[in-house]
N, C-alpha and C. Protein backbone atom coordinates (compact mmCIF):
# COMPACT_ATOMS: atom_id res chain seq x y z
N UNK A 1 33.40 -4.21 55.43
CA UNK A 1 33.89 -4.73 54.17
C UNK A 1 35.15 -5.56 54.43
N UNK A 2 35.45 -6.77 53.82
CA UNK A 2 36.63 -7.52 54.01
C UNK A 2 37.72 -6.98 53.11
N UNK A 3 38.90 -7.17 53.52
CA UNK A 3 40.18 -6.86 53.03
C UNK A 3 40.25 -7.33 51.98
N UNK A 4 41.19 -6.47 50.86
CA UNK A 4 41.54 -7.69 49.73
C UNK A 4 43.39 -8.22 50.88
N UNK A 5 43.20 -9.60 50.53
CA UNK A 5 44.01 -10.05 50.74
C UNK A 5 45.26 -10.78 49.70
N UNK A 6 45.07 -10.28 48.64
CA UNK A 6 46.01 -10.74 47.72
C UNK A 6 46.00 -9.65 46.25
N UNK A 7 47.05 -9.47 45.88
CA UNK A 7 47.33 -8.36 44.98
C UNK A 7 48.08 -8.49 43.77
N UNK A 8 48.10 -8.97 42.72
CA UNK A 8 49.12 -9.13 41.64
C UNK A 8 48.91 -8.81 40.34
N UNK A 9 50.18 -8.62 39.47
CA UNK A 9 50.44 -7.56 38.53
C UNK A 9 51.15 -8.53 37.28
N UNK A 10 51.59 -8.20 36.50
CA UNK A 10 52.37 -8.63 35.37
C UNK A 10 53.02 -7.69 34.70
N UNK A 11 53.91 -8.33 33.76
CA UNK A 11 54.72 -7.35 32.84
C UNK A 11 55.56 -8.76 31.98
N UNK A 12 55.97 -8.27 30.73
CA UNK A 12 56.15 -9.24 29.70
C UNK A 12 57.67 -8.37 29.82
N UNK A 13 58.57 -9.45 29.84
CA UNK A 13 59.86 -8.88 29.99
C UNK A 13 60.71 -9.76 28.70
N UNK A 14 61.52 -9.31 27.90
CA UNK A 14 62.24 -9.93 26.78
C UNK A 14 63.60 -10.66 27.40
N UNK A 15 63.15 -11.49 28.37
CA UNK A 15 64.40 -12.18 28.43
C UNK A 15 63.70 -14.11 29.16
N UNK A 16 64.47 -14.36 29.22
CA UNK A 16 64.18 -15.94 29.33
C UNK A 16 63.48 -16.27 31.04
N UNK A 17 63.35 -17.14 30.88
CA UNK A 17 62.49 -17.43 32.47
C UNK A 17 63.65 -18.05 33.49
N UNK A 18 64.82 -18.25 32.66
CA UNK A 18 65.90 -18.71 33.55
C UNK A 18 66.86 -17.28 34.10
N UNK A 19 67.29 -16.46 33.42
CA UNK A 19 67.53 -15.37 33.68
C UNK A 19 66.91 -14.75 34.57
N UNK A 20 65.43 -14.79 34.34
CA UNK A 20 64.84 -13.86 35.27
C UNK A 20 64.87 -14.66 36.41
N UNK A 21 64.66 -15.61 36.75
CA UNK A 21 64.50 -16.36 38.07
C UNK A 21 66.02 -16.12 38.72
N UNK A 22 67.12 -15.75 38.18
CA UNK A 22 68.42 -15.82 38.70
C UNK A 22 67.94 -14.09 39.46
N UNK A 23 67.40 -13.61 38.77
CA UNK A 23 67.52 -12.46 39.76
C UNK A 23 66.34 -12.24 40.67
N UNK A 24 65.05 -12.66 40.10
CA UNK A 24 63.91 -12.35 41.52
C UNK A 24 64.33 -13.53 42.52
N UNK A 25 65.32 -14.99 42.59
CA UNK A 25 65.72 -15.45 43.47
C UNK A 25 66.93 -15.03 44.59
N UNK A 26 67.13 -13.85 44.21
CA UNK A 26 68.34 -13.35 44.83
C UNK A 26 67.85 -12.27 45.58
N UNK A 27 67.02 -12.55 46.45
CA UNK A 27 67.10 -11.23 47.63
C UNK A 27 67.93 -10.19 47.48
N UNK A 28 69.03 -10.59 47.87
CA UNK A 28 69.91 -9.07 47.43
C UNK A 28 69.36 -8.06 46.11
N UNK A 29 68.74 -8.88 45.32
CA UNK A 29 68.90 -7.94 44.34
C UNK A 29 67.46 -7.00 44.02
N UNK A 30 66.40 -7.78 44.96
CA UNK A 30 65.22 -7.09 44.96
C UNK A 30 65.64 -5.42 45.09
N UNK A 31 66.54 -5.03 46.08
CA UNK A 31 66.57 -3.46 46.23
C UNK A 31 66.80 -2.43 44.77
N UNK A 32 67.27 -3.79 44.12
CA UNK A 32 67.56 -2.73 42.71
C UNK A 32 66.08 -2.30 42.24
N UNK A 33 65.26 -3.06 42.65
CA UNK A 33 63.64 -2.50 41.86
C UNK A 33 62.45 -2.02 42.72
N UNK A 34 62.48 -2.46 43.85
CA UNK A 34 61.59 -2.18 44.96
C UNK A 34 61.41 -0.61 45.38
N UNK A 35 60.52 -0.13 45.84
CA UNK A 35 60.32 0.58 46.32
C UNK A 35 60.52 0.90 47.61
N UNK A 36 60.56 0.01 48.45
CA UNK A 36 60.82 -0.69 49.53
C UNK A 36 61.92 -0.70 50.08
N UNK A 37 62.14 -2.23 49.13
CA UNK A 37 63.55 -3.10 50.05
C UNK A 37 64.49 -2.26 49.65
N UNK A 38 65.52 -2.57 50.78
CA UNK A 38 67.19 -1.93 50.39
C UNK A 38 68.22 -2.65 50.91
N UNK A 39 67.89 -4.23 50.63
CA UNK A 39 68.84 -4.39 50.92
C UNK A 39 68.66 -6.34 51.97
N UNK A 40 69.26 -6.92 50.99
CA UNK A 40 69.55 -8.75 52.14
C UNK A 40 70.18 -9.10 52.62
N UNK A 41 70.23 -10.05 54.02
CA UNK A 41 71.39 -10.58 54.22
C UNK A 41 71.81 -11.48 53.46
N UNK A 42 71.42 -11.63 52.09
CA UNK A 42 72.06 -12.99 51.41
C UNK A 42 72.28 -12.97 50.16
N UNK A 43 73.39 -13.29 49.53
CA UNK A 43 73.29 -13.26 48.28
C UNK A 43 73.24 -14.59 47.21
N UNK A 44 72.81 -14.34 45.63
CA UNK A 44 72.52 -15.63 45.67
C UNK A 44 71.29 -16.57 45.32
N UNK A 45 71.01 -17.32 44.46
CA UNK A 45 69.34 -17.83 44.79
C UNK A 45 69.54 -18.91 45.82
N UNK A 46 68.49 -18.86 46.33
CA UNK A 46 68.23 -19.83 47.47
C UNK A 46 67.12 -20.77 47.46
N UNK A 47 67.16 -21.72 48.30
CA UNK A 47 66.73 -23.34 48.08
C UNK A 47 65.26 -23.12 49.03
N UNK A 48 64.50 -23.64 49.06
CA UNK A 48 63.47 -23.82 49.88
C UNK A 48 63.80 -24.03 50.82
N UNK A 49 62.91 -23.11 52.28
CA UNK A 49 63.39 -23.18 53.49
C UNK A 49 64.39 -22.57 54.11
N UNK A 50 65.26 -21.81 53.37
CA UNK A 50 66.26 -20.99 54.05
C UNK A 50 65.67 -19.64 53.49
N UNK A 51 66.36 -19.12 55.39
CA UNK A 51 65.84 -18.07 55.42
C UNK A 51 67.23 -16.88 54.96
N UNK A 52 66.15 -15.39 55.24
CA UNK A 52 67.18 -14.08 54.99
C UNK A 52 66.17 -13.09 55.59
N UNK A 53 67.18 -12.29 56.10
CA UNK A 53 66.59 -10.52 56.42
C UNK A 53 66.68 -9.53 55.23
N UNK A 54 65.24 -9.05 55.13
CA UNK A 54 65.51 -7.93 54.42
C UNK A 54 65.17 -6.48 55.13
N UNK A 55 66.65 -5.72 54.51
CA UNK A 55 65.72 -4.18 54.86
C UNK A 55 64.75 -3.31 54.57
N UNK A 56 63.93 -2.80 54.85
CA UNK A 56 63.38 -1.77 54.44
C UNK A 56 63.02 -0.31 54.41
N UNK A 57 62.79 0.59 53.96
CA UNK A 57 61.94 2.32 54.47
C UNK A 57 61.33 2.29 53.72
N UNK A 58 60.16 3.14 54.26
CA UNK A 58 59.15 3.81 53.61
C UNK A 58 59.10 4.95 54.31
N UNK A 59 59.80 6.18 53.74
CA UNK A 59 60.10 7.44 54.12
C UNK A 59 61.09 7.00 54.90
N UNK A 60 60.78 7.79 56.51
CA UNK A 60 61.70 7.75 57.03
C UNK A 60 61.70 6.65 58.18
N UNK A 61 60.62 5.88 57.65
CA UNK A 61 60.51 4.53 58.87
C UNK A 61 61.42 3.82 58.08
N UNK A 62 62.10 2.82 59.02
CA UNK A 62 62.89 1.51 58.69
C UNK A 62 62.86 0.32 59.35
N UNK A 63 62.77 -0.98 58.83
CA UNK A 63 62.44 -1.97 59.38
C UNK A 63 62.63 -2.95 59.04
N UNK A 64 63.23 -4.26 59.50
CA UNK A 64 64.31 -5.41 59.14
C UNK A 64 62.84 -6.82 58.99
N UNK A 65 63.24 -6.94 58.10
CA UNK A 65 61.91 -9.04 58.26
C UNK A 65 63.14 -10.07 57.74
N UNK A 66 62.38 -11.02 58.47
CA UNK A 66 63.37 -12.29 58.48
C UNK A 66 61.81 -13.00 57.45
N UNK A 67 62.50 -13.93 56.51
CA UNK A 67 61.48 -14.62 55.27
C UNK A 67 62.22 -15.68 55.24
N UNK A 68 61.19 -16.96 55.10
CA UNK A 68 61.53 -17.83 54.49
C UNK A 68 61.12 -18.14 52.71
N UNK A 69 62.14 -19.33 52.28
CA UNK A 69 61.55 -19.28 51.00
C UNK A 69 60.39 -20.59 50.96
N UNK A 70 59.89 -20.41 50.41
CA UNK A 70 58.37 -21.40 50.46
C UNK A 70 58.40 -22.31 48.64
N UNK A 71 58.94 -20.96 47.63
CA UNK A 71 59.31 -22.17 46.30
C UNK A 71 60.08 -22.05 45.82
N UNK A 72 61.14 -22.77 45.28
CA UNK A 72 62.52 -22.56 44.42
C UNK A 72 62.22 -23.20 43.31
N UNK A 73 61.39 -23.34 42.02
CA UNK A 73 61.59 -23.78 40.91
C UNK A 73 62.15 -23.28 39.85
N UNK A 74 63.53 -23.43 40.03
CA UNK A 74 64.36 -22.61 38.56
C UNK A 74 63.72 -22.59 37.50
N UNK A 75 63.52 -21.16 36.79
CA UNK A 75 62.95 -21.09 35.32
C UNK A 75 61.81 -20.68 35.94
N UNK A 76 60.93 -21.03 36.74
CA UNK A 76 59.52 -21.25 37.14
C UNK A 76 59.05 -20.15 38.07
N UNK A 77 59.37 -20.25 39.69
CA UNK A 77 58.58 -19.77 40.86
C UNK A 77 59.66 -19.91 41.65
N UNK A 78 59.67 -18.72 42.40
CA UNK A 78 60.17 -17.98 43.14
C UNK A 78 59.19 -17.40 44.50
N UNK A 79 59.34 -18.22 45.93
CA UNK A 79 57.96 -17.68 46.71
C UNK A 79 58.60 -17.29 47.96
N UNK A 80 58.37 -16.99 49.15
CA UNK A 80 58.64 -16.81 50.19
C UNK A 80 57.77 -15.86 51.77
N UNK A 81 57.76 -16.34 52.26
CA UNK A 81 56.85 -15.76 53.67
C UNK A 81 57.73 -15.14 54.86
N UNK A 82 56.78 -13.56 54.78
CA UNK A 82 57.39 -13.16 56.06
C UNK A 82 57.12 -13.36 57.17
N UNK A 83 57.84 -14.08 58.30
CA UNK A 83 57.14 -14.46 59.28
C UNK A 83 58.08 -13.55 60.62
N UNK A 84 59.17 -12.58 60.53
CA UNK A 84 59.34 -11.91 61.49
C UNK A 84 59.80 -10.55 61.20
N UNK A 85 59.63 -9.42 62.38
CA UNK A 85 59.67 -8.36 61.66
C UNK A 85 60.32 -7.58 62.93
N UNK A 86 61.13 -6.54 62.82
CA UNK A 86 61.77 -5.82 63.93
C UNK A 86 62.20 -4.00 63.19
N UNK A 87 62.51 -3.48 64.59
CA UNK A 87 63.00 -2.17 63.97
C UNK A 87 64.50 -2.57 63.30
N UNK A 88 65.35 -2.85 64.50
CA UNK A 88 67.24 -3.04 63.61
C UNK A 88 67.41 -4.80 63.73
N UNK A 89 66.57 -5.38 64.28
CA UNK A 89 66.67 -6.11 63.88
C UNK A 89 65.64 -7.45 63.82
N UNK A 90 64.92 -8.41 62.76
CA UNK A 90 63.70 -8.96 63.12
C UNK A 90 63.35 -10.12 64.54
N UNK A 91 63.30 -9.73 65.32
CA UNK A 91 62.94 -9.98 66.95
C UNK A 91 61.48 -10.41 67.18
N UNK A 92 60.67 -9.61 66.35
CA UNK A 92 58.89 -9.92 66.54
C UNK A 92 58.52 -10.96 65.64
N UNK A 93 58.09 -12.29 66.45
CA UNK A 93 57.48 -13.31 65.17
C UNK A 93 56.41 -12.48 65.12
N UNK A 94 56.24 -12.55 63.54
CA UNK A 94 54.66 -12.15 63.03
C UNK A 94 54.62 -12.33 62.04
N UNK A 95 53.47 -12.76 61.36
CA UNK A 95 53.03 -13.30 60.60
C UNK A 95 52.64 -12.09 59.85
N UNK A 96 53.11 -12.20 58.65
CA UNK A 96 53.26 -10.44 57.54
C UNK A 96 52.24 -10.43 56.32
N UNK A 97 53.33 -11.39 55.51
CA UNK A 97 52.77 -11.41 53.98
C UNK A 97 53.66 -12.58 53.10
N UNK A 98 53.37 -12.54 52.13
CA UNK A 98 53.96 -13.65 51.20
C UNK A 98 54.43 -13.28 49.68
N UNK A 99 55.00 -13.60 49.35
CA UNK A 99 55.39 -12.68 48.12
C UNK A 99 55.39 -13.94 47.09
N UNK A 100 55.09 -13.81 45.44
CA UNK A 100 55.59 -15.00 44.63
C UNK A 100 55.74 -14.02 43.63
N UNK A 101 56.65 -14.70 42.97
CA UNK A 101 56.95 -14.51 41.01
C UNK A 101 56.90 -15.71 40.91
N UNK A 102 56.19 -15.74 39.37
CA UNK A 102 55.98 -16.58 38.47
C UNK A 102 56.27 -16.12 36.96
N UNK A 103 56.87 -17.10 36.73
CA UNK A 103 57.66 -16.88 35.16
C UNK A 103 57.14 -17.78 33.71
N UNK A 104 56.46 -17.07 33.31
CA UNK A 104 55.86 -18.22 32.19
C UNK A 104 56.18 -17.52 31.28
N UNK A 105 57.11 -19.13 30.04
CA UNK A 105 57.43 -18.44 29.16
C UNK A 105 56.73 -18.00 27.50
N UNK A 106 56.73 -17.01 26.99
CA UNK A 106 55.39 -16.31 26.01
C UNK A 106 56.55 -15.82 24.76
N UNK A 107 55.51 -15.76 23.76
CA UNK A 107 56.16 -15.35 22.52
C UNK A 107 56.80 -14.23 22.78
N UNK A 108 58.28 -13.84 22.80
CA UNK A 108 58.32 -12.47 22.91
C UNK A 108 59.44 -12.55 24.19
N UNK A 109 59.15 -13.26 25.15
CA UNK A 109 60.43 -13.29 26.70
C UNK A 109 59.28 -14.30 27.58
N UNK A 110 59.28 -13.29 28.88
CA UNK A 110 58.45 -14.15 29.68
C UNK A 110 57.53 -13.44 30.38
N UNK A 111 56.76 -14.03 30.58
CA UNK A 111 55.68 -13.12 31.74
C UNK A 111 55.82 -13.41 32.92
N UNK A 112 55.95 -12.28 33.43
CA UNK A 112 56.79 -12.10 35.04
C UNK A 112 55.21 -11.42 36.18
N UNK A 113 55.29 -12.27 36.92
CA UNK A 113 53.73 -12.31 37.95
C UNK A 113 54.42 -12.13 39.19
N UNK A 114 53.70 -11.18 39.82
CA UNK A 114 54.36 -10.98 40.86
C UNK A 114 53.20 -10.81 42.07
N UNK A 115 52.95 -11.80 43.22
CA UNK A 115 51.55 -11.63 43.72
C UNK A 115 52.29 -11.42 45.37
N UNK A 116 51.36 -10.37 45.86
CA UNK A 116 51.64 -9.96 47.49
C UNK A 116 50.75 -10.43 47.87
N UNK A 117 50.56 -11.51 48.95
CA UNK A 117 49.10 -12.18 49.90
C UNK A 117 49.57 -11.37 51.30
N UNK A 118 48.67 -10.91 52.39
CA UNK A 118 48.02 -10.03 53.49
C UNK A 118 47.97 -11.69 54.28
N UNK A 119 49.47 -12.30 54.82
CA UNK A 119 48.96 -12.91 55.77
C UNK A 119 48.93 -12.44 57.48
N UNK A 120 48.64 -11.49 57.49
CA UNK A 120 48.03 -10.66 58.81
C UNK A 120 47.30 -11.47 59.53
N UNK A 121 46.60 -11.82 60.71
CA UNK A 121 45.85 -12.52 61.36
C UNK A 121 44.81 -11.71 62.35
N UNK A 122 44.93 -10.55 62.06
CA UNK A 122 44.64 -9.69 63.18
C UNK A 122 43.27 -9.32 62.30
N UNK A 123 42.34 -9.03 62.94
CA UNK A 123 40.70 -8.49 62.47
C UNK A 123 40.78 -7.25 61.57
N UNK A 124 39.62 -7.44 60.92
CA UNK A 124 39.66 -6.00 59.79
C UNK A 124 39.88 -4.73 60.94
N UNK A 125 39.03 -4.52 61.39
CA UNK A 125 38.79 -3.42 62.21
C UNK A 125 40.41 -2.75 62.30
N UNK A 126 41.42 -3.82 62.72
CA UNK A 126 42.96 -3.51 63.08
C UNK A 126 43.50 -3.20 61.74
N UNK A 127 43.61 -4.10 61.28
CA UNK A 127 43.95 -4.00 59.87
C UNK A 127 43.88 -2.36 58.95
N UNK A 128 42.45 -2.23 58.68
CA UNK A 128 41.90 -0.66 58.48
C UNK A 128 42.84 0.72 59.04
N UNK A 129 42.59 0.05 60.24
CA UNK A 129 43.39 1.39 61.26
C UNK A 129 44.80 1.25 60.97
N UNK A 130 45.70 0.19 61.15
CA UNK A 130 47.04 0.15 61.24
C UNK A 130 47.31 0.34 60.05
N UNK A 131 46.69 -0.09 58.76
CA UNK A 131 47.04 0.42 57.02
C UNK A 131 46.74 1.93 57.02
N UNK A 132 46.28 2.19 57.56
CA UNK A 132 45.54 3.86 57.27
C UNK A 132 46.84 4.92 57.70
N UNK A 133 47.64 4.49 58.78
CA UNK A 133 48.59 5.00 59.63
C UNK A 133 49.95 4.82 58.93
N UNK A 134 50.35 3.47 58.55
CA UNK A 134 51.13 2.55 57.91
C UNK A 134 51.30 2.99 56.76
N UNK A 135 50.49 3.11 55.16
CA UNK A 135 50.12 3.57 54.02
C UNK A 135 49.56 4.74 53.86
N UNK A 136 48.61 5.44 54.56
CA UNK A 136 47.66 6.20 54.15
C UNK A 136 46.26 5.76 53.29
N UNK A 137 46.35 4.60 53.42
CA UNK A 137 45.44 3.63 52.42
C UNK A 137 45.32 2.64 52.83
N UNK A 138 45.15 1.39 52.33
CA UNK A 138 45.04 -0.22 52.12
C UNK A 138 46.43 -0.93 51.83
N UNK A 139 46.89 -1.40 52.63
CA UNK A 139 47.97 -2.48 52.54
C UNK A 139 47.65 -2.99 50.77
N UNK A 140 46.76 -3.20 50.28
CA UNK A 140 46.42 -3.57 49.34
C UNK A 140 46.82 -2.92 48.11
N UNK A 141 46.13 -1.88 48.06
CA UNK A 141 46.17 -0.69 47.43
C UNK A 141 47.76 0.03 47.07
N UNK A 142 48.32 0.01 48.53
CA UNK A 142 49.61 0.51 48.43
C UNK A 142 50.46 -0.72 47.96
N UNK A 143 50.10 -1.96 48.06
CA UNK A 143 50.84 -2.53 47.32
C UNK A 143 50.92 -2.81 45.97
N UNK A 144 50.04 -2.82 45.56
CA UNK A 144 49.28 -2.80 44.25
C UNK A 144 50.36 -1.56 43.18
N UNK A 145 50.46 0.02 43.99
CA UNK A 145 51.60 0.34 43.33
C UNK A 145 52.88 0.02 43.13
N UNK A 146 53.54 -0.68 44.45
CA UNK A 146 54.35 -1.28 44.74
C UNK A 146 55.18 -2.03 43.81
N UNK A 147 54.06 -3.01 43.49
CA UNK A 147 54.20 -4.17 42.60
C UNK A 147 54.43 -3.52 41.38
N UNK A 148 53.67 -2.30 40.80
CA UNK A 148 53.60 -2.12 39.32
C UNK A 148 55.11 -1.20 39.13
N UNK A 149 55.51 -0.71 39.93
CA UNK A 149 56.71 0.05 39.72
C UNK A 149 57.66 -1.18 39.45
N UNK A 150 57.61 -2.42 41.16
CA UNK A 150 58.30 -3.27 40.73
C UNK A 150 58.77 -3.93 39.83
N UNK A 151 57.96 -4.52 39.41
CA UNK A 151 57.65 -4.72 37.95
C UNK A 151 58.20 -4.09 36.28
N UNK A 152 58.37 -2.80 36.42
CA UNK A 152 58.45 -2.02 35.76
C UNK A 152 60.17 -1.76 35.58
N UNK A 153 60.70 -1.75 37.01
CA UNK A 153 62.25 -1.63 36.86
C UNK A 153 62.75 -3.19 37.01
N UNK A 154 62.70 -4.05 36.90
CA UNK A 154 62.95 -5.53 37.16
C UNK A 154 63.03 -5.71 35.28
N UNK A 155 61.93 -5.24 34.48
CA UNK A 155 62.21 -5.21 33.37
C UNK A 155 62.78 -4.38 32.56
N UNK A 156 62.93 -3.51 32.92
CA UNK A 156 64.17 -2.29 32.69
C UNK A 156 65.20 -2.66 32.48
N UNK A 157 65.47 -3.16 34.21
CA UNK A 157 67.05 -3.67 33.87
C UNK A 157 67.01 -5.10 33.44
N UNK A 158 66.45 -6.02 33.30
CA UNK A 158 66.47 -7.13 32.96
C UNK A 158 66.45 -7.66 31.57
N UNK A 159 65.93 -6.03 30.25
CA UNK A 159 66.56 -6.13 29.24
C UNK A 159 67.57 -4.89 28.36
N UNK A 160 67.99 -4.43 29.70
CA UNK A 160 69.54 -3.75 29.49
C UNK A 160 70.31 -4.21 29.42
N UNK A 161 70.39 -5.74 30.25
CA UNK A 161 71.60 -6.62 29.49
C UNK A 161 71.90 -7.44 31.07
């Protein structure tokens, strides 16, 4: 069976598409909602093409990726690709995943899209095994919650003020 390779979610958040783009463009601030991240080297929205490290755990693993950004359209899209990954620090080029928000604005605030793409290169067979070890599941799957929690506190705090 082939992988799903792409995963995304929504949530209608009561605030403007410029607001929100000030904060899903700011790396730093992903750790406030992620499950994940904890943490950027950068603060700030950033321009296409510059990069940042982010931290991560899942339990008690931890692990640093270096991303570039791929779209900066204020109000709009917010994208970026992981292309290196290390224990303390990202050292291994590899080709990860891709992350976007998209902000369209709707009666009510905006609708906030948030899509994870599986750019992995390595064969299902690997894939299967290393998610199974990695997640307990599907890279997919586990992201899929990922996203909906994400999602969930991004609009939390995003109409607390």
């Amino acid at each position: 069976m082939d992988r799903v390779r792409t995963v995304s979610d929504e949530v209608l958040v009561a605030a403007t598409p410029e607001a929100l783009y000030a904060l899903v463009s700011d790396p730093s601030q992903m750790r406030r909602w992620s499950p994940e991240n904890t943490g950027a080297s950068t603060t700030g929205s950033l321009p296409v093409g510059a990069e940042f490290d982010g931290t991560n755990r899942r339990g008690r693993r931890r692990w640093v990726t270096r991303a570039v950004v791929t779209a900066a359209d204020p109000g709009s899209r917010f994208a970026f690709r992981v292309h290196r990954i290390g224990l303390g620090r990202p050292l291994v080029p590899a080709r990860n995943a891709s992350w976007e928000y998209r902000l369209t604005p709707v009666d009510g605030g905006t609708l906030v899209t948030e899509t994870w793409t599986d750019d992995r290169p390595w064969p299902d067979t690997l894939v299967r095994a290393f998610d199974t070890v990695a997640t307990g599941t599907t890279f997919a799957a586990f992201q899929r919650g990922n996203i909906r929690r994400t999602l969930d506190r991004l609009k939390a705090d995003a109409e607390q003020g």
